[in-house]
PDB file of N, CA and C in Angstrom:
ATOM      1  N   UNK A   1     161.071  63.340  88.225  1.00  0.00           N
ATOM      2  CA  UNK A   1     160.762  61.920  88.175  1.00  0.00           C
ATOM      3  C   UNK A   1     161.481  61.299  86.976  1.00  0.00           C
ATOM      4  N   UNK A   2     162.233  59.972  87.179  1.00  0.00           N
ATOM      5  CA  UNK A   2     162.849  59.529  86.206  1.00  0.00           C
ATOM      6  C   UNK A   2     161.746  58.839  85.025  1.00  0.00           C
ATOM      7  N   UNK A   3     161.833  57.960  84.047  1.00  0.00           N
ATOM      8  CA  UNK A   3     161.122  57.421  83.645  1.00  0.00           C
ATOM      9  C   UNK A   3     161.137  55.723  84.285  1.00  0.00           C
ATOM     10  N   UNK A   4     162.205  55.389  85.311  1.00  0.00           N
ATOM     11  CA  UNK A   4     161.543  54.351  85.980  1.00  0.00           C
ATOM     12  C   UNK A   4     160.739  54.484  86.976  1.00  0.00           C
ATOM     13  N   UNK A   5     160.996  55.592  87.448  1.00  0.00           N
ATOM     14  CA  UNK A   5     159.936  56.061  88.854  1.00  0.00           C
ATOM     15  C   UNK A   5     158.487  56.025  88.113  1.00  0.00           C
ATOM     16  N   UNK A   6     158.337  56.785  87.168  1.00  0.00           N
ATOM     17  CA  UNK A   6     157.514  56.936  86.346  1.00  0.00           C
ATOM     18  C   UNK A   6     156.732  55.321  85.978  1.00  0.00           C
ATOM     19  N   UNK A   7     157.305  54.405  85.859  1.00  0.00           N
ATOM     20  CA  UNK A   7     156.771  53.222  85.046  1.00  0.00           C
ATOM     21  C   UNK A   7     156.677  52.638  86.200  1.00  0.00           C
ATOM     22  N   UNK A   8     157.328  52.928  88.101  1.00  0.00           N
ATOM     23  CA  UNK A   8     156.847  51.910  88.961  1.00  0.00           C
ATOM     24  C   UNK A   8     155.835  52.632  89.125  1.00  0.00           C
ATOM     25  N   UNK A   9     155.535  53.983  89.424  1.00  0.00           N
ATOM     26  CA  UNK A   9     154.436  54.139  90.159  1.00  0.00           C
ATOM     27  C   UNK A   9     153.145  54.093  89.302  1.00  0.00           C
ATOM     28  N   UNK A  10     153.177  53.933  87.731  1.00  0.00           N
ATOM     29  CA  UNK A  10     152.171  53.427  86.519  1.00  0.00           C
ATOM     30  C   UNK A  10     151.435  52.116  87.232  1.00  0.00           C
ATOM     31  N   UNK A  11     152.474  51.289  87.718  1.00  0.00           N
ATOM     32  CA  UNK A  11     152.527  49.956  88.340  1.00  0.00           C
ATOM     33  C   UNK A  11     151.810  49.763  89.443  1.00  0.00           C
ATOM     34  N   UNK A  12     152.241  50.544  90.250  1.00  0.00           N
ATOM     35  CA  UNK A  12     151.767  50.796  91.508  1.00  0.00           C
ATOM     36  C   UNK A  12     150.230  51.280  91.394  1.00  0.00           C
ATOM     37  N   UNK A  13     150.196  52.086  90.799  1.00  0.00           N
ATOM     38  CA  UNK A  13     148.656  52.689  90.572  1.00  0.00           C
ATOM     39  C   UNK A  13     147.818  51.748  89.654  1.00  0.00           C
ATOM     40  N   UNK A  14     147.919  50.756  88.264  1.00  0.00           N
ATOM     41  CA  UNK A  14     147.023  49.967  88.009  1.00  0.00           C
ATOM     42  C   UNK A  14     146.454  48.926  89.553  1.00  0.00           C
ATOM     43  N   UNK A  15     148.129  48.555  90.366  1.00  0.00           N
ATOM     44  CA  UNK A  15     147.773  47.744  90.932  1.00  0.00           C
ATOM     45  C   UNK A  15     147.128  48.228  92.092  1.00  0.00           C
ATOM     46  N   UNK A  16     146.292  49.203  92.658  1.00  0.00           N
ATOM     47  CA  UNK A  16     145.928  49.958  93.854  1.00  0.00           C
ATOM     48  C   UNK A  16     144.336  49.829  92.952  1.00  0.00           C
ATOM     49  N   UNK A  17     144.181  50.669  91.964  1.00  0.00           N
ATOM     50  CA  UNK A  17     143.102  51.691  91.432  1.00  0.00           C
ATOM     51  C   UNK A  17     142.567  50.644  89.861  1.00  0.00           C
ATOM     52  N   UNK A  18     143.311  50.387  89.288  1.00  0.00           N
ATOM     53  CA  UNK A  18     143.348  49.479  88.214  1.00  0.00           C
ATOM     54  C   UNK A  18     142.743  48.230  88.298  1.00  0.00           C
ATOM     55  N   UNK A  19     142.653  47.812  89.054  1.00  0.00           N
ATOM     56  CA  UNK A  19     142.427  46.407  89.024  1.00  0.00           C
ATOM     57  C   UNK A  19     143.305  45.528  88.183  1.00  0.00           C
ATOM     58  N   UNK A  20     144.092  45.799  86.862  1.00  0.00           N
ATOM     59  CA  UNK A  20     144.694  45.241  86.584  1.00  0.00           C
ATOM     60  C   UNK A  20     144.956  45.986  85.016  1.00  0.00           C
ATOM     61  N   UNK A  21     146.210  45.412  84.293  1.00  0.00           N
ATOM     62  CA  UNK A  21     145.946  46.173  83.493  1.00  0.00           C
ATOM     63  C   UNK A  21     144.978  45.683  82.183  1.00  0.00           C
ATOM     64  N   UNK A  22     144.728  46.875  80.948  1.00  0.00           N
ATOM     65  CA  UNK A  22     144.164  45.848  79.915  1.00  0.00           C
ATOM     66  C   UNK A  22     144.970  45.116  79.336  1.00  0.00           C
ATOM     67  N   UNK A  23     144.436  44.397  78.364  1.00  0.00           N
ATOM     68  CA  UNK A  23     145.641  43.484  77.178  1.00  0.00           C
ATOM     69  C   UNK A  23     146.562  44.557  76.909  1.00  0.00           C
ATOM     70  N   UNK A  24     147.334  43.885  76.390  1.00  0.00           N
ATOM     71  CA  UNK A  24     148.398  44.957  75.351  1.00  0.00           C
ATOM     72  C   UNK A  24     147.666  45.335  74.191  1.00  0.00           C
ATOM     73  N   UNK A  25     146.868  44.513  73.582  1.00  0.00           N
ATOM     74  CA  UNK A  25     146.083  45.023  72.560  1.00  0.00           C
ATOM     75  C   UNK A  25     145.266  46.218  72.766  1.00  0.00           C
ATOM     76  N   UNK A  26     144.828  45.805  73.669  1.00  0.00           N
ATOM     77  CA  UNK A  26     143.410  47.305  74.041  1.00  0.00           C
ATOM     78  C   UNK A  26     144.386  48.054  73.883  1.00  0.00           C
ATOM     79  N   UNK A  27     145.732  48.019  74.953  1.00  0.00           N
ATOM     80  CA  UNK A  27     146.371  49.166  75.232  1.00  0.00           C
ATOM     81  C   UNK A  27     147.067  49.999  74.099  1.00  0.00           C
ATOM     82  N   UNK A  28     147.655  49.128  73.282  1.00  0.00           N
ATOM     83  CA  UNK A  28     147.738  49.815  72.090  1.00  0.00           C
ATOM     84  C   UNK A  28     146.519  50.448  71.053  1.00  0.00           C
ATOM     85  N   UNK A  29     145.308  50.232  70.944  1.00  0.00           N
ATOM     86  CA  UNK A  29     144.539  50.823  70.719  1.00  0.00           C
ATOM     87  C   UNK A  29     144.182  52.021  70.910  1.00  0.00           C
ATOM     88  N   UNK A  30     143.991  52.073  72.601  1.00  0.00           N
ATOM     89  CA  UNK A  30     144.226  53.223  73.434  1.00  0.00           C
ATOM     90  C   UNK A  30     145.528  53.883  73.175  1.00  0.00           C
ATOM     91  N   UNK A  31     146.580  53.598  73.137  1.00  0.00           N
ATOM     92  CA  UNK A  31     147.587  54.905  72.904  1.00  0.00           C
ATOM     93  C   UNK A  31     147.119  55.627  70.951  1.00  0.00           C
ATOM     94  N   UNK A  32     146.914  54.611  70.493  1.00  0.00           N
ATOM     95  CA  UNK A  32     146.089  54.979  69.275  1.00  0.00           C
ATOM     96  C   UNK A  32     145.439  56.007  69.254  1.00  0.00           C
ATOM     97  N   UNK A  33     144.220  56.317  70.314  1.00  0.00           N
ATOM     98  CA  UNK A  33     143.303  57.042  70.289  1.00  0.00           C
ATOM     99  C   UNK A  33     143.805  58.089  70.969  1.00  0.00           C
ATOM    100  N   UNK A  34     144.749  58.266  71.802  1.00  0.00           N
ATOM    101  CA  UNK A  34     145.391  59.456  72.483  1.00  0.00           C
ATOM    102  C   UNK A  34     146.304  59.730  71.852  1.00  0.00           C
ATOM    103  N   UNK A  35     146.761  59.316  70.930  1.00  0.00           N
ATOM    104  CA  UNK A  35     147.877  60.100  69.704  1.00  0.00           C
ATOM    105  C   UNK A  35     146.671  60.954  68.939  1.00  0.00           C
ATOM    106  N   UNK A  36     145.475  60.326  68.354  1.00  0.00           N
ATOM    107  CA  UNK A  36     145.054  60.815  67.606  1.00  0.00           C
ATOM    108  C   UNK A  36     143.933  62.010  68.635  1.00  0.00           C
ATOM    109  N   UNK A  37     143.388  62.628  69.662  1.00  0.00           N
ATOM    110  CA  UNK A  37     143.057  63.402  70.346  1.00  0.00           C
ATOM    111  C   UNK A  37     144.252  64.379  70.690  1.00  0.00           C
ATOM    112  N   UNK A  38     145.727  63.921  70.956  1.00  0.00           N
ATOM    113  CA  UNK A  38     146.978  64.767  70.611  1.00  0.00           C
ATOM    114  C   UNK A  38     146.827  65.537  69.548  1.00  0.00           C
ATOM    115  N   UNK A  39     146.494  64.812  68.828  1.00  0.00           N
ATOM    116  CA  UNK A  39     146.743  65.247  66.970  1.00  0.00           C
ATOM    117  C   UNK A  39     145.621  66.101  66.830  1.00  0.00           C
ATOM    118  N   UNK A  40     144.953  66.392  67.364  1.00  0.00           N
ATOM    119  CA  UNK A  40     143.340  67.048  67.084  1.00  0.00           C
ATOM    120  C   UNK A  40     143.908  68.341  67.620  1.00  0.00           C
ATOM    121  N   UNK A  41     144.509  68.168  68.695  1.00  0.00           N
ATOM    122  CA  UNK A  41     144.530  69.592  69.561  1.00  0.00           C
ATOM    123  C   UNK A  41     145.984  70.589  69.032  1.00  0.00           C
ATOM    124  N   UNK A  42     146.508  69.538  68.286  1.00  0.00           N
ATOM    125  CA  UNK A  42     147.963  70.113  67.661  1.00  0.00           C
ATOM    126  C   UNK A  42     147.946  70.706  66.678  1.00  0.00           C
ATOM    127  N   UNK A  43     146.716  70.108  65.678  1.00  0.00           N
ATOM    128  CA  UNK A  43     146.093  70.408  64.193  1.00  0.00           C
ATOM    129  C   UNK A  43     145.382  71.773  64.196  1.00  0.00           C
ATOM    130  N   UNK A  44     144.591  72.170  65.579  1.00  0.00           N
ATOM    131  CA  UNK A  44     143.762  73.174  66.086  1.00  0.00           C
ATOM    132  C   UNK A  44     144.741  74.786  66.503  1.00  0.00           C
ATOM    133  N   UNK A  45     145.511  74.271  67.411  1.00  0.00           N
ATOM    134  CA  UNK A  45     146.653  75.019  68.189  1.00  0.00           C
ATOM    135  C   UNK A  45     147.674  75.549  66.895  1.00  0.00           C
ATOM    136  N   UNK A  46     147.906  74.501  66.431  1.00  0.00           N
ATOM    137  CA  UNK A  46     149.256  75.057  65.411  1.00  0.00           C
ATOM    138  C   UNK A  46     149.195  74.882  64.250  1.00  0.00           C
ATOM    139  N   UNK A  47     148.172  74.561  63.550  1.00  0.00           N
ATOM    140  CA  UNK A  47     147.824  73.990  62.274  1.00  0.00           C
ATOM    141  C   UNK A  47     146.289  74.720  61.782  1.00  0.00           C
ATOM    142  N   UNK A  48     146.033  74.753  60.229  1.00  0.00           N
ATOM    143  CA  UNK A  48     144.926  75.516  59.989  1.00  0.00           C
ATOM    144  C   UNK A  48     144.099  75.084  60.016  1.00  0.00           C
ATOM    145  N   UNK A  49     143.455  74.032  61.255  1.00  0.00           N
ATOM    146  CA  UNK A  49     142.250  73.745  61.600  1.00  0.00           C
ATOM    147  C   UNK A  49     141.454  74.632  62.403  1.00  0.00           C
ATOM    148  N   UNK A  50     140.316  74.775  62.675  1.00  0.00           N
ATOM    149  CA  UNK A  50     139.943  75.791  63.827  1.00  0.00           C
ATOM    150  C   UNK A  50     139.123  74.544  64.841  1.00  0.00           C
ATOM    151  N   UNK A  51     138.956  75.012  66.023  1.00  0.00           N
ATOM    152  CA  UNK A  51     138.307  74.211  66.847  1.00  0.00           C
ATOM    153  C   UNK A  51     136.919  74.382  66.809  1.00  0.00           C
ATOM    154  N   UNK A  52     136.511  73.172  67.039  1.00  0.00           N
ATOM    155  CA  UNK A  52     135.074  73.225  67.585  1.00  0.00           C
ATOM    156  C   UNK A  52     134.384  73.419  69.076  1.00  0.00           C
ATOM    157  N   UNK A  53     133.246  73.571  69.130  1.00  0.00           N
ATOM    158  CA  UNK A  53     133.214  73.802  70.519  1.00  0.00           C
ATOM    159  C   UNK A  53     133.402  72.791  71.431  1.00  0.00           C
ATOM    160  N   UNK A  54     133.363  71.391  70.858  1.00  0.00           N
ATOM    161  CA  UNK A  54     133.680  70.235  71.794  1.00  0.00           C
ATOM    162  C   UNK A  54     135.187  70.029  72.144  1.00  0.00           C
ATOM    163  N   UNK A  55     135.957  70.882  71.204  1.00  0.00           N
ATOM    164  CA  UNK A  55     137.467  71.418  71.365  1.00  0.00           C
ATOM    165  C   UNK A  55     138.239  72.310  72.431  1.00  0.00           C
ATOM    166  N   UNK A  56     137.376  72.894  72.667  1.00  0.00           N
ATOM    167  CA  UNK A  56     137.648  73.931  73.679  1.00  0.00           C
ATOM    168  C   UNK A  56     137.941  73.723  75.270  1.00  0.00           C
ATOM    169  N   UNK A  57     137.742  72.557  75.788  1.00  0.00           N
ATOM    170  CA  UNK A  57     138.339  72.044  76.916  1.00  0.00           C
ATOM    171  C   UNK A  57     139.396  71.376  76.623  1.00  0.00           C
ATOM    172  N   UNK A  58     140.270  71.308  76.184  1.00  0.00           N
ATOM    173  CA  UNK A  58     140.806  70.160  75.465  1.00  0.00           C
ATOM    174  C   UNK A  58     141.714  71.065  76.271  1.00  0.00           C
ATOM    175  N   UNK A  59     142.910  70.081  76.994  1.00  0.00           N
ATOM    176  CA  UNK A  59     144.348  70.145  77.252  1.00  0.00           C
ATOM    177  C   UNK A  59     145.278  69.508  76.747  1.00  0.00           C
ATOM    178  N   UNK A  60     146.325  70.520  76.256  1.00  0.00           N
ATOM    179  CA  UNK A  60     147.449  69.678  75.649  1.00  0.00           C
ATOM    180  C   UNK A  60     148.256  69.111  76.457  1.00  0.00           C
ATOM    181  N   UNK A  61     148.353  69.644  77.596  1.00  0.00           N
ATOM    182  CA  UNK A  61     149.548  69.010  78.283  1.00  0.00           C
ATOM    183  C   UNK A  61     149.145  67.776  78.740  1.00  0.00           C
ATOM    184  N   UNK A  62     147.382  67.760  79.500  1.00  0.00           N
ATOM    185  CA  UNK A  62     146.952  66.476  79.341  1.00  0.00           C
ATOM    186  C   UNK A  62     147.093  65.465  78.816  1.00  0.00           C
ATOM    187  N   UNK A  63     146.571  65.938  77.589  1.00  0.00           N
ATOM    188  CA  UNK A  63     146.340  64.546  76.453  1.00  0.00           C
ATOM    189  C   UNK A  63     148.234  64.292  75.997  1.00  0.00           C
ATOM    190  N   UNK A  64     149.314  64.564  76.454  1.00  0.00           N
ATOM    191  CA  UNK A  64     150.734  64.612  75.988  1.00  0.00           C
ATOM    192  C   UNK A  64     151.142  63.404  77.437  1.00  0.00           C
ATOM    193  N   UNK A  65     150.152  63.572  78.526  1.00  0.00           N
ATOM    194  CA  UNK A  65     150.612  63.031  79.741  1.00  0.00           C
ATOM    195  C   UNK A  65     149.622  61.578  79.796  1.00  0.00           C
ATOM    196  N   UNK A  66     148.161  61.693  79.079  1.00  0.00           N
ATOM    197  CA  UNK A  66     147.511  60.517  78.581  1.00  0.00           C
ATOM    198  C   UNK A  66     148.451  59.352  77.823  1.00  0.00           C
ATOM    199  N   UNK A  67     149.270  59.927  76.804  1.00  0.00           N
ATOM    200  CA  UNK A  67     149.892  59.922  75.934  1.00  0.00           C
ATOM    201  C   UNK A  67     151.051  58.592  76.733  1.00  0.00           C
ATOM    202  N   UNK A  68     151.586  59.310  77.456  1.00  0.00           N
ATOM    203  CA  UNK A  68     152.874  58.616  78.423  1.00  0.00           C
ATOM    204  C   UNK A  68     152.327  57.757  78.797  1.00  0.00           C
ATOM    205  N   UNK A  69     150.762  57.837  79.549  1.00  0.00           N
ATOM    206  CA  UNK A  69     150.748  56.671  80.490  1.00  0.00           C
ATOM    207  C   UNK A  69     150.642  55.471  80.165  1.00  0.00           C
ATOM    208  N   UNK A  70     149.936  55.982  78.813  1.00  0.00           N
ATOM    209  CA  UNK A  70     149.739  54.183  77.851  1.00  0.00           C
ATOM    210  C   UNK A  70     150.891  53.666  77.798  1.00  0.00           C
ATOM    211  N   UNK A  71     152.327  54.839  76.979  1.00  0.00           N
ATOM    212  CA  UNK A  71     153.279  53.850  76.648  1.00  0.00           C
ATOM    213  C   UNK A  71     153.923  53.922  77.668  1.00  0.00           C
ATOM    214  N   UNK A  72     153.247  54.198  78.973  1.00  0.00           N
ATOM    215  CA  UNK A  72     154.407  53.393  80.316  1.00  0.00           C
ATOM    216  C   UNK A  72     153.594  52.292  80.933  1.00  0.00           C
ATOM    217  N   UNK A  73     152.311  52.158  80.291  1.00  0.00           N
ATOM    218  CA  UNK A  73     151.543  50.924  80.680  1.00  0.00           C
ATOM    219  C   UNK A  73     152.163  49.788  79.862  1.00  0.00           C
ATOM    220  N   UNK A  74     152.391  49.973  78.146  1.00  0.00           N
ATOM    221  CA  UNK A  74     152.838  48.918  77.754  1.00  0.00           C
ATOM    222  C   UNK A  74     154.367  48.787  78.177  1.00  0.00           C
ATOM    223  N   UNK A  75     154.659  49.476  78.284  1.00  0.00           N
ATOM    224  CA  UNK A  75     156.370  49.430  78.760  1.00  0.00           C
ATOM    225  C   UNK A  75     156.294  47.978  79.875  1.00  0.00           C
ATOM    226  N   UNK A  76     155.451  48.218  80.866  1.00  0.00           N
ATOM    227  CA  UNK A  76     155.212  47.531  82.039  1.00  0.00           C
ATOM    228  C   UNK A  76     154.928  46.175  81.050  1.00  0.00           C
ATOM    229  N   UNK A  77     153.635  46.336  80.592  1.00  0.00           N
ATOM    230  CA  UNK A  77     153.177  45.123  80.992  1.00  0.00           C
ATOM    231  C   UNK A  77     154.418  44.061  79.671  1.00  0.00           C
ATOM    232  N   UNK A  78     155.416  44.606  78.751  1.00  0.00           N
ATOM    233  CA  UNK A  78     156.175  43.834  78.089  1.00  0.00           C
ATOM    234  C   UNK A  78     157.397  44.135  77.773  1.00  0.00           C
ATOM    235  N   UNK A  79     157.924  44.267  79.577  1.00  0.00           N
ATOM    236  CA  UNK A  79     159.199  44.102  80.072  1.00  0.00           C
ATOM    237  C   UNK A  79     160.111  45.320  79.674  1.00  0.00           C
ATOM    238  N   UNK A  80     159.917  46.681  78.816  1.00  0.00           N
ATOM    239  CA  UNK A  80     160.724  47.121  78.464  1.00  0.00           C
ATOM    240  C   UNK A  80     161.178  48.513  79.369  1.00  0.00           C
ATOM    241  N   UNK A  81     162.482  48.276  79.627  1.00  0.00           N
ATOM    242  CA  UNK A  81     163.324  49.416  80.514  1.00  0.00           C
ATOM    243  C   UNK A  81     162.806  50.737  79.789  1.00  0.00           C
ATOM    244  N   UNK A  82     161.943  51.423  80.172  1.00  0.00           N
ATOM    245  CA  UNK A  82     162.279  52.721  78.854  1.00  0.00           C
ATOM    246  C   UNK A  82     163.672  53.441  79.276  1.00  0.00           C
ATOM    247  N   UNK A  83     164.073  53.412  80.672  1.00  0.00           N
ATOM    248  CA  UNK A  83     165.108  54.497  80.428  1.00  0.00           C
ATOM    249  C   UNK A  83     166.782  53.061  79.911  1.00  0.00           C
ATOM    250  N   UNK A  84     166.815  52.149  79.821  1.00  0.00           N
ATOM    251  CA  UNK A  84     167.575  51.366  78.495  1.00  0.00           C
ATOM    252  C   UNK A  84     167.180  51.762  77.404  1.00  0.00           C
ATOM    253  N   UNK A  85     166.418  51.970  76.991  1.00  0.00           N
ATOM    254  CA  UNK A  85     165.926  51.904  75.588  1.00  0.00           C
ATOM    255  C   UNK A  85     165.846  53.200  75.342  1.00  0.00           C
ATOM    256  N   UNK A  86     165.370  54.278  76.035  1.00  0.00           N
ATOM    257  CA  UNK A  86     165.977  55.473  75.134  1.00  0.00           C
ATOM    258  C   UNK A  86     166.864  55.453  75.635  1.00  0.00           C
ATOM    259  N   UNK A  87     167.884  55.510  76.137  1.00  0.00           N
ATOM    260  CA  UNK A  87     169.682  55.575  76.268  1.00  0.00           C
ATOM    261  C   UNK A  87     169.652  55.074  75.309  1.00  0.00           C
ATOM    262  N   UNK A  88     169.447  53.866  74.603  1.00  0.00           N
ATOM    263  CA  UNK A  88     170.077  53.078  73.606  1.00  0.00           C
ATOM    264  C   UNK A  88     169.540  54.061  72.191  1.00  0.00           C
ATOM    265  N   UNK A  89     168.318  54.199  72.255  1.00  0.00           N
ATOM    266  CA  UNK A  89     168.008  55.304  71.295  1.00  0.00           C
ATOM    267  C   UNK A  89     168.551  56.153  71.090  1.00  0.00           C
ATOM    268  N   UNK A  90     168.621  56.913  72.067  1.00  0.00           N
ATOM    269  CA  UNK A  90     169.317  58.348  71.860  1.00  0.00           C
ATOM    270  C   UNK A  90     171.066  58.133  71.787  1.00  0.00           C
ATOM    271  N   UNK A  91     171.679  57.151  71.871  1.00  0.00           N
ATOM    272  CA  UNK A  91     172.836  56.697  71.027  1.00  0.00           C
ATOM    273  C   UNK A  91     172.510  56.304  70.054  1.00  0.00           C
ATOM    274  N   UNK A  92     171.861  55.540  69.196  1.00  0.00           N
ATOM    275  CA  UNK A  92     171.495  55.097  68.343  1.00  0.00           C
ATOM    276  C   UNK A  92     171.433  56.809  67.000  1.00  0.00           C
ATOM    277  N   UNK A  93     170.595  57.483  67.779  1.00  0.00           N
ATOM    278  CA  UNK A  93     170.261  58.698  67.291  1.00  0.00           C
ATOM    279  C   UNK A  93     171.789  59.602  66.674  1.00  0.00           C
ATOM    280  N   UNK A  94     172.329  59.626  67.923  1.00  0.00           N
ATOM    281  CA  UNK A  94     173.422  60.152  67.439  1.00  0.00           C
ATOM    282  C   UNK A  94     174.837  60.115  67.108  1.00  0.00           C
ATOM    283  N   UNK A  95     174.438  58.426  66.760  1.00  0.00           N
ATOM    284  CA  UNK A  95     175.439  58.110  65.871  1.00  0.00           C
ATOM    285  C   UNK A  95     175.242  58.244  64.357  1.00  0.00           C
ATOM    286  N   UNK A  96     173.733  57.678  63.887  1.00  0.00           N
ATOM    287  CA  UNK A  96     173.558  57.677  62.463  1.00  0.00           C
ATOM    288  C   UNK A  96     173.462  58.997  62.207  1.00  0.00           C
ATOM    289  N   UNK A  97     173.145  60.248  63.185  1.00  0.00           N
ATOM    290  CA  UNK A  97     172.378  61.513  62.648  1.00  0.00           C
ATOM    291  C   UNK A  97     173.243  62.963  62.968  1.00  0.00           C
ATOM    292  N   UNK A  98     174.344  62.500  63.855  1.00  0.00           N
ATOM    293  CA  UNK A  98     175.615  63.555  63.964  1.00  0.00           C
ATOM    294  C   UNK A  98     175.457  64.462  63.455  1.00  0.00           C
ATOM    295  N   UNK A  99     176.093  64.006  61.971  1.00  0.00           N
ATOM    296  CA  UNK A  99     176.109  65.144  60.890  1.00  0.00           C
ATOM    297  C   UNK A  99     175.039  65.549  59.830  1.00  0.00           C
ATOM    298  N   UNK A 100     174.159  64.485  60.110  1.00  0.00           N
ATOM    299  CA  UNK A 100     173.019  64.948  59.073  1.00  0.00           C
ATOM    300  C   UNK A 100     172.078  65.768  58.947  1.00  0.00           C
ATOM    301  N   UNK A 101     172.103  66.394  60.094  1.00  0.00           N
ATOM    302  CA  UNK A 101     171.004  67.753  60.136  1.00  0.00           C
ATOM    303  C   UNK A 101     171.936  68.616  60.104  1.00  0.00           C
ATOM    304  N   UNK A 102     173.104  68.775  60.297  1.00  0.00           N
ATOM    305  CA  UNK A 102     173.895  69.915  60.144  1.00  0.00           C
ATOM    306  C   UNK A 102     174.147  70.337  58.707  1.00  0.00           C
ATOM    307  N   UNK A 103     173.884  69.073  58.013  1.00  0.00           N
ATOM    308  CA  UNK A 103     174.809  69.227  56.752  1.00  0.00           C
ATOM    309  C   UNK A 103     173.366  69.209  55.698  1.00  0.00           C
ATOM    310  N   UNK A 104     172.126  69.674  56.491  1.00  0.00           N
ATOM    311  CA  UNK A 104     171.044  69.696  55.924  1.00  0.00           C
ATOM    312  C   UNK A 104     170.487  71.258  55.399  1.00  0.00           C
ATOM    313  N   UNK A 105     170.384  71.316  54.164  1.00  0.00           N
ATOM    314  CA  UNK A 105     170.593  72.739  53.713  1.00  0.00           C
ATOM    315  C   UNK A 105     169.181  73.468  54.052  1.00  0.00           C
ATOM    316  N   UNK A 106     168.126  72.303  54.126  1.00  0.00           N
ATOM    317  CA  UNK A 106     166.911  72.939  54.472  1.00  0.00           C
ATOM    318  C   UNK A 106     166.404  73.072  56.325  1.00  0.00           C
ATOM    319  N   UNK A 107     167.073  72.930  56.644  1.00  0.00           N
ATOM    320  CA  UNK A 107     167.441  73.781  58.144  1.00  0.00           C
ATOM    321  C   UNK A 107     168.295  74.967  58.402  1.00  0.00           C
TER     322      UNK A 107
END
């Protein structure tokens, strides 16, 4: 799936199941709170936190795919191509950054 397929059928599904979408505000809130439930399970998994037992259902790949849907909800609801915009990124990327991780002694 591309990431426009991806952002129509986001589209398609508020407008079926959704009723509509929230503000952009909520929605950024919400990707807020699914970065930071990301961050819980990343801190747990790969970091010296240990889990709790309310931790233990927790999916990463889930909460990584929670993650997307917000920012392909806001994508939608304020016009932005994601696959323009990372193309443009990922040129962007490797023009300023070519040589700079290569020539980075702590890698």
């Amino acid at each position: 799936m591309t990431l426009e397929e991806a952002q129509k059928q986001v589209d398609s599904w508020i407008k079926e199941y959704g009723v509509r979408y929230f503000s952009e505000l909520t929605n950024m809130a919400i990707l807020t709170e699914e970065v930071g439930e990301l961050a819980r399970i990343m801190a747990r998994t790969y970091g010296d936190q240990s889990f709790k037992k309310s931790d233990l259902d927790r999916n990463l790949a889930d909460e990584m795919a929670d993650v997307l849907w917000v920012l392909l909800c806001l994508a939608n609801q304020t016009g932005v191509d994601l696959t323009d915009a990372f193309q443009k990124n990922l040129a962007k990327k490797t023009d300023r950054d070519k040589d700079r991780h290569k020539q980075n002694p702590k890698l």
